[in-house]
Protein backbone atom coordinates (compact mmCIF):
# COMPACT_ATOMS: atom_id res chain seq x y z
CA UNK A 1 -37.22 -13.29 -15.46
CA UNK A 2 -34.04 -15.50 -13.72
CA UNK A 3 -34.40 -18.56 -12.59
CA UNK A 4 -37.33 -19.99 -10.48
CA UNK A 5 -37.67 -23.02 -7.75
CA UNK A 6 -40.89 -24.21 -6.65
CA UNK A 7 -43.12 -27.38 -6.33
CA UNK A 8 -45.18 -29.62 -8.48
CA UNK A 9 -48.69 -29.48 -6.38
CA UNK A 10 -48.51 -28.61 -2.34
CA UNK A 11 -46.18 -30.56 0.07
CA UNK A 12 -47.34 -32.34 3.69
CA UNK A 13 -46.58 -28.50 5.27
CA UNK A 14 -49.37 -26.52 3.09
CA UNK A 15 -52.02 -28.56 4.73
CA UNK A 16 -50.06 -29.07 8.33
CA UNK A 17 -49.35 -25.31 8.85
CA UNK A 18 -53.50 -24.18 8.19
CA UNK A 19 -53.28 -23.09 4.26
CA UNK A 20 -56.07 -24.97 2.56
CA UNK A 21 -57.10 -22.93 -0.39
CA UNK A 22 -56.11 -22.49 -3.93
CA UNK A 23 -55.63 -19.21 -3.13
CA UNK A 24 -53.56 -19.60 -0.40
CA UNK A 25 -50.53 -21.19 -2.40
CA UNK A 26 -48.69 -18.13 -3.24
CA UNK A 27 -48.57 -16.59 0.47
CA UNK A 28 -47.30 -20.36 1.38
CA UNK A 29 -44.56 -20.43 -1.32
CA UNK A 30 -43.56 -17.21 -0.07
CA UNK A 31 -43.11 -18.35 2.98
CA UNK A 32 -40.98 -21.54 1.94
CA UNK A 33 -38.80 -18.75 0.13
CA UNK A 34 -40.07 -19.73 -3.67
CA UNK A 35 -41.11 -17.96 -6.71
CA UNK A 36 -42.70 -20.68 -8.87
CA UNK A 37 -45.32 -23.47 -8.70
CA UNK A 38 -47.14 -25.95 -10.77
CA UNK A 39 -50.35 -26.90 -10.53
CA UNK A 40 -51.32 -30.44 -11.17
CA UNK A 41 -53.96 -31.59 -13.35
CA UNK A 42 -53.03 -35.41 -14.02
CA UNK A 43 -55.93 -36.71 -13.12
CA UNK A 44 -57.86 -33.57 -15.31
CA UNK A 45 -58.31 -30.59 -15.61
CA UNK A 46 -60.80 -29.92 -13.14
CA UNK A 47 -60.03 -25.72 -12.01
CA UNK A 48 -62.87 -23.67 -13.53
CA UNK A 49 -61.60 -20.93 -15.46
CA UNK A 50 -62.54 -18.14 -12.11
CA UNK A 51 -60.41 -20.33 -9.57
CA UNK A 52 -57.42 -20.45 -11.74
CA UNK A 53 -57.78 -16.29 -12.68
CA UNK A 54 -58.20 -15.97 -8.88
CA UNK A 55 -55.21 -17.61 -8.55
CA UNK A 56 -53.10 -16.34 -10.95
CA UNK A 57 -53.98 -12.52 -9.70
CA UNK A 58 -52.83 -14.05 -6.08
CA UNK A 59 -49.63 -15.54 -7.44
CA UNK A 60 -48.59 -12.23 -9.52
CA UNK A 61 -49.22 -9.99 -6.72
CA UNK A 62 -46.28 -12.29 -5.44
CA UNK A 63 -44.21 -12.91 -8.23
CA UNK A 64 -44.96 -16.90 -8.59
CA UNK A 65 -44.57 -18.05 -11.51
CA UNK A 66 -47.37 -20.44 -12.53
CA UNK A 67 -47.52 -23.49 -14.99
CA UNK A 68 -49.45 -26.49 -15.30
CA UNK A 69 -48.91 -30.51 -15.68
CA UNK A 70 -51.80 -31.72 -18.29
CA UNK A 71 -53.48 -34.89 -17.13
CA UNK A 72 -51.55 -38.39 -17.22
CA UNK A 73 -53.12 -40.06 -19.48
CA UNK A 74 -52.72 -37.86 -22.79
CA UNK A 75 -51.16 -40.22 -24.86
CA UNK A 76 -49.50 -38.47 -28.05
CA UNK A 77 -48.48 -41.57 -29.41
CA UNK A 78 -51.38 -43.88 -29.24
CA UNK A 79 -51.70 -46.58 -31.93
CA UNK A 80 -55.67 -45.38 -31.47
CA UNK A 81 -56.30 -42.68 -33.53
CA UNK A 82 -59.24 -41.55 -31.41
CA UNK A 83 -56.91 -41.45 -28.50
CA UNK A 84 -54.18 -39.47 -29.91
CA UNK A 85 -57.08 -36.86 -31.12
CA UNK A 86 -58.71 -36.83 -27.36
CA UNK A 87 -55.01 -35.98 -26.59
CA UNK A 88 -54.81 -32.99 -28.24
CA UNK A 89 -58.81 -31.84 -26.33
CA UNK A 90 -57.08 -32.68 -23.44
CA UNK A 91 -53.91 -30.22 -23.96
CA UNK A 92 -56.52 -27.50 -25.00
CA UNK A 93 -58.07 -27.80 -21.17
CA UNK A 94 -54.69 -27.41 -20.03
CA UNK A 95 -53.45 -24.04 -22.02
CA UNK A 96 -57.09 -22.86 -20.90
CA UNK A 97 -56.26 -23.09 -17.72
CA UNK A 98 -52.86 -22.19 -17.81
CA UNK A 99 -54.00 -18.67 -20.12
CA UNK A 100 -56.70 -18.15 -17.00
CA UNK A 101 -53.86 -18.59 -14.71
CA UNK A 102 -51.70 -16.05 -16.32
CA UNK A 103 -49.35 -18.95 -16.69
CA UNK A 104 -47.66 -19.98 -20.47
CA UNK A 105 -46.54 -23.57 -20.01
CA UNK A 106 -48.05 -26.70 -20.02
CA UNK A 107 -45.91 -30.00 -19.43
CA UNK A 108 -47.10 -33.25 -21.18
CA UNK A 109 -46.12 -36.90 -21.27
CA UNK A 110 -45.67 -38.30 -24.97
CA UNK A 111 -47.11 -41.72 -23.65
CA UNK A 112 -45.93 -45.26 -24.40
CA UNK A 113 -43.63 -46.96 -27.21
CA UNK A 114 -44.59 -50.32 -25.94
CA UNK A 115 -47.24 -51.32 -28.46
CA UNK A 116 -45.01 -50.60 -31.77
CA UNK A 117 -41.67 -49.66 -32.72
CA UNK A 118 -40.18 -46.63 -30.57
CA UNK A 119 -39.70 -44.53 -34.42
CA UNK A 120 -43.34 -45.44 -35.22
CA UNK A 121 -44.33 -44.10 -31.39
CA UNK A 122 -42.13 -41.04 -32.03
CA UNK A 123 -44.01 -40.33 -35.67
CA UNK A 124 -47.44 -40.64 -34.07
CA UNK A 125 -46.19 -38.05 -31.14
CA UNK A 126 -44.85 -35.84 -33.76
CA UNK A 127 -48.22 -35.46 -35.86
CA UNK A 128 -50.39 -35.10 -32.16
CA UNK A 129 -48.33 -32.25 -31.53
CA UNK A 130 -48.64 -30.59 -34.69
CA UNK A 131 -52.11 -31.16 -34.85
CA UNK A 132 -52.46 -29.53 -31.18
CA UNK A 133 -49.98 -26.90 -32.07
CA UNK A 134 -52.86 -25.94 -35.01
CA UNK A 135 -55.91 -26.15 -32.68
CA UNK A 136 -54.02 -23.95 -30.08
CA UNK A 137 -53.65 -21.41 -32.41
CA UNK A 138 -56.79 -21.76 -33.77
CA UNK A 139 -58.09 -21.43 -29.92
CA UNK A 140 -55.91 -17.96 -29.27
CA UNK A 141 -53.64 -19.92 -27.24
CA UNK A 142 -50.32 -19.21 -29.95
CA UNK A 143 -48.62 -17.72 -26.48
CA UNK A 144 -49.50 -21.27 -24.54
CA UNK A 145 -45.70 -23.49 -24.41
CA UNK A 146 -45.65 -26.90 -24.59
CA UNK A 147 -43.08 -29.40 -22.55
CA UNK A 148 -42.70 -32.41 -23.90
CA UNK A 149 -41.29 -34.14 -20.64
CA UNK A 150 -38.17 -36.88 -20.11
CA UNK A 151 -39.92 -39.59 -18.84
CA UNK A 152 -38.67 -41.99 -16.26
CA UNK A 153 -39.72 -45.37 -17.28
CA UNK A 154 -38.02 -47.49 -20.22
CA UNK A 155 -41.49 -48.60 -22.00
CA UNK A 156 -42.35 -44.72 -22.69
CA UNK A 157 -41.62 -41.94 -25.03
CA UNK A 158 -39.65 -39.77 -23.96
CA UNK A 159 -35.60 -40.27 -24.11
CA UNK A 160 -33.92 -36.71 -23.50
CA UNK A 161 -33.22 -37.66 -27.83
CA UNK A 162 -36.71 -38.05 -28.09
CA UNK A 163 -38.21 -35.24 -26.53
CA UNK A 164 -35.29 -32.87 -28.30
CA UNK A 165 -37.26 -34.60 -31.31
CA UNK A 166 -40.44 -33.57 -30.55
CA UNK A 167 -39.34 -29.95 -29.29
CA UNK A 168 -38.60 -29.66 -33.15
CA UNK A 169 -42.31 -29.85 -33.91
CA UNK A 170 -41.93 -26.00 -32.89
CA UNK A 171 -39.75 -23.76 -31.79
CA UNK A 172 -42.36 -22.26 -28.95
CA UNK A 173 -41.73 -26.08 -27.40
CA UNK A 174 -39.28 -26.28 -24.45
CA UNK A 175 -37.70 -29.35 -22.82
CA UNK A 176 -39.28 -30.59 -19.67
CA UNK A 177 -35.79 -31.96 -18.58
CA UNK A 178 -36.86 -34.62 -15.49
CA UNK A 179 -33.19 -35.55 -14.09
CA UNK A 180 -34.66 -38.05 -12.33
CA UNK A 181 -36.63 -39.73 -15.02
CA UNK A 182 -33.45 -39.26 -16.95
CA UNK A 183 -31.36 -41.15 -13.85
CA UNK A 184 -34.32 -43.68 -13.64
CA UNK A 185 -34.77 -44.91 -16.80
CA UNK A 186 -30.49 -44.53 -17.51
CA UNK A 187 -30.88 -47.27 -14.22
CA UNK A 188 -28.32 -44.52 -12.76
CA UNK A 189 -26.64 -43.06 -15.59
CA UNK A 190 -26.18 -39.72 -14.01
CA UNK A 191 -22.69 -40.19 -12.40
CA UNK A 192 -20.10 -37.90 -13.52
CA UNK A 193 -20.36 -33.71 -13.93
CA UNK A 194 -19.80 -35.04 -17.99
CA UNK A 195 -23.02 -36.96 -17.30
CA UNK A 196 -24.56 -33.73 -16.68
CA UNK A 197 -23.03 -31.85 -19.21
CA UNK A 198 -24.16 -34.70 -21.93
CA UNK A 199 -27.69 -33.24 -21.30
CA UNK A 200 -27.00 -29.46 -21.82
CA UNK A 201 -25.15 -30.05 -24.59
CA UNK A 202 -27.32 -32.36 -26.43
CA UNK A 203 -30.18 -29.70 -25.85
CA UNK A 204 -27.84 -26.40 -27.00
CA UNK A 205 -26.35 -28.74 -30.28
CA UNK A 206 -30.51 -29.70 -30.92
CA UNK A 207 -32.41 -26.46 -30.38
CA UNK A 208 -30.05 -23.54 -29.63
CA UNK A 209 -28.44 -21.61 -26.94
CA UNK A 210 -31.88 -19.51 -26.23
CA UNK A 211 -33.89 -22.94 -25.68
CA UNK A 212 -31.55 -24.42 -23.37
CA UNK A 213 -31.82 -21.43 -21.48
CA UNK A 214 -35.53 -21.68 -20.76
CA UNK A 215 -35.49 -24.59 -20.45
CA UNK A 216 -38.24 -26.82 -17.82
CA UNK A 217 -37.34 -29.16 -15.08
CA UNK A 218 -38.63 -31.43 -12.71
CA UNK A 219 -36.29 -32.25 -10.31
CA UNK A 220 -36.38 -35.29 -7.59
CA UNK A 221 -34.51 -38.46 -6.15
CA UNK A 222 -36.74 -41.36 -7.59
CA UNK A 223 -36.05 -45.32 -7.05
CA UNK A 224 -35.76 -47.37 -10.20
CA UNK A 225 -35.88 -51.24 -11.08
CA UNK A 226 -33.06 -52.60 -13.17
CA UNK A 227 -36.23 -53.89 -15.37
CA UNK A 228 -38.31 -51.44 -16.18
CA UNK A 229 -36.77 -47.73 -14.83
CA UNK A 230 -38.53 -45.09 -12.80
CA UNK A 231 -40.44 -47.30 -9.46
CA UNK A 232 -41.06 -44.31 -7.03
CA UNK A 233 -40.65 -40.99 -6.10
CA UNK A 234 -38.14 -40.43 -3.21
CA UNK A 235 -37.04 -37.26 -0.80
CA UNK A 236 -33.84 -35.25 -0.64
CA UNK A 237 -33.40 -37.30 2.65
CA UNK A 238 -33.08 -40.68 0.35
CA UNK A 239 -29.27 -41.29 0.60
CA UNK A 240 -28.93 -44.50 -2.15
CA UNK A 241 -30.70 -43.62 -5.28
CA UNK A 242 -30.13 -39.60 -7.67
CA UNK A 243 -29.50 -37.84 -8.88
CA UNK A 244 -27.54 -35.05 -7.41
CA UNK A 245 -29.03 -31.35 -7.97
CA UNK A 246 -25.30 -29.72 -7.56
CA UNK A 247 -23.98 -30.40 -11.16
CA UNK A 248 -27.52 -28.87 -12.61
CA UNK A 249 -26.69 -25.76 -10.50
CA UNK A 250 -23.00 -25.26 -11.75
CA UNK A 251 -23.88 -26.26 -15.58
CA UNK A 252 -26.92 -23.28 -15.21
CA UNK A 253 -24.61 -20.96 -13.92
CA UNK A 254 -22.05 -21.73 -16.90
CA UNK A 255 -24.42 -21.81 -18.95
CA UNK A 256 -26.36 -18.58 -18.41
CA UNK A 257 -29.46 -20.73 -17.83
CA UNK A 258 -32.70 -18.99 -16.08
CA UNK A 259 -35.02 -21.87 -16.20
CA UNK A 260 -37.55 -23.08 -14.02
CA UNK A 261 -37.19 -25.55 -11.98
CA UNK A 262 -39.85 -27.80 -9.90
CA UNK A 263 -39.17 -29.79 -7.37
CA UNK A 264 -41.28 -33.51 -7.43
CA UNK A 265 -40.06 -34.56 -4.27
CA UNK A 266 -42.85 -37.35 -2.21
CA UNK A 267 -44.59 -34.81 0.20
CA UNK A 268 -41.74 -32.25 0.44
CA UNK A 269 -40.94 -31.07 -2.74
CA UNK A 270 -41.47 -27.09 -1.26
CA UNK A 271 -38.58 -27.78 1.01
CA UNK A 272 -36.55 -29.46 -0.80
CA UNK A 273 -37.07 -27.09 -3.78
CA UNK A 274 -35.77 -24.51 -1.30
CA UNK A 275 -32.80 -26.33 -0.80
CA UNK A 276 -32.22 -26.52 -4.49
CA UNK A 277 -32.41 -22.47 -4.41
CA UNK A 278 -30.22 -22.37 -1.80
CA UNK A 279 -27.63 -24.89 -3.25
CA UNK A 280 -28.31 -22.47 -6.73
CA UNK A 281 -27.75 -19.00 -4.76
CA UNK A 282 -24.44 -20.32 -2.92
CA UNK A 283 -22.85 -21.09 -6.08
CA UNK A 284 -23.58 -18.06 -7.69
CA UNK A 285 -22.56 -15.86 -4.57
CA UNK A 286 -19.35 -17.91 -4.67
CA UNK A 287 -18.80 -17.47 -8.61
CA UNK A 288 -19.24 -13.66 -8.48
């Protein structure tokens, strides 16, 4: 399929330059020069299953690629077990939606390790998943791919060693590799191209060439706190806080990558996911 840019939910434009339907994302992405999009649902999931078919027959007619952030507050590794098995009801909603969408992948957050030890967080997160790995298959949804995502503050789940952890649950996981959680909650640890590299590798070693090369990503500049990691999401404009998107682009071309990658940027994540397809396209124009 190659590899896709797009934005997590709309940016500041969608509304500013008249779009204001569902609908009317994927003639707005085209415009901003994208092929992908995720639709947020972190507050629920809250699309009946006619919107999101409407707007998956838009987006194909288009070639977007469509995939969907589950709500916040799943929490996989809850010490409540009632909360860990709302968790997995709450990832059904999503993979319905996604399926209606036409879409296959649904990103999640593992939740906290604050309560217990960060082993005893990762053991809950493991079962969740492979209880919801059962119900989704029990649902029809054995296509649906979960995303286990690199979270950006140092009190969650979700280390890139962490979520290569829980991406072992199944093989149909991928890694939802957030470089800027990563930078955040590594209080800038994203420095050198070997920085980079550490990440690709790790994944490859973990879970195999093919993996890496589907892999997810959310990609923005975000401001962390020496204290407790990830503080806010930033814009390409920010000039004092990562990561860098260049090194991603050269390791996917080395690589062979074609993943998809979504931009999280604070109100202009379409534009500066278009930069991050340009920065992509120049590279690979100049390597060939």
């Amino acid at each position: 399929m190659g590899i896709r840019f797009g934005p997590a939910g709309n940016s500041d434009s969608f509304a500013a330059l008249g779009y204001k339907k569902n609908t009317d994302i994927p003639a707005y992405l085209v415009k901003m020069g994208l092929n992908a999009y995720e639709y947020q649902c972190g507050r629920g999931v809250k699309i009946s299953d006619a919107s999101a078919s409407e707007l998956g027959a838009k987006a194909r007619e288009q070639d977007i690629q469509l995939s969907l952030h589950a709500p916040y507050y799943i929490s996989l590794s809850s010490v409540e077990e009632e909360k860990r098995n709302a968790s997995i009801g709450y990832i059904l909603q999503s993979a319905r939606a996604v399926n209606a969408m036409g879409g296959t992948r649904v990103i999640i957050h593992s939740g906290s390790a604050s309560q217990i030890s960060r082993e005893q967080a990762l053991s809950y997160a493991k079962d969740t998943l492979q209880n919801a790995v059962k119900a989704l298959d029990e649902h029809g949804y054995s296509h649906i791919r979960l995303c286990p995502e690199v979270m950006g503050k140092i009190n969650q789940l979700g280390t890139l060693e962490e979520v290569i952890e829980l991406c072992r649950v199944d093989e149909r996981f991928i890694p939802c590799i957030d470089f800027g959680h990563y930078n955040a909650r590594t209080l800038g640890g994203l420095k050198t191209f070997e920085d980079y590299q550490f990440i690709f590798d790790s994944i490859e070693n973990a879970l195999g060439l093919e993996r890496l090369r589907e892999f997810h990503s959310h990609f923005s500049k975000i401001e962390y706190t020496q204290n407790g990691g990830e503080k806010r999401h930033l814009t390409f404009a920010d000039e004092v806080f990562g990561p860098s998107f260049e090194p991603v682009a050269e390791l996917i071309l080395k690589k062979g990558c074609s993943p998809t990658i979504i931009c999280e940027s604070d109100g202009t994540q379409a534009e500066d996911a278009k930069i991050m397809s340009d920065i992509y396209e120049a590279m690979n124009v100049k390597r060939n």
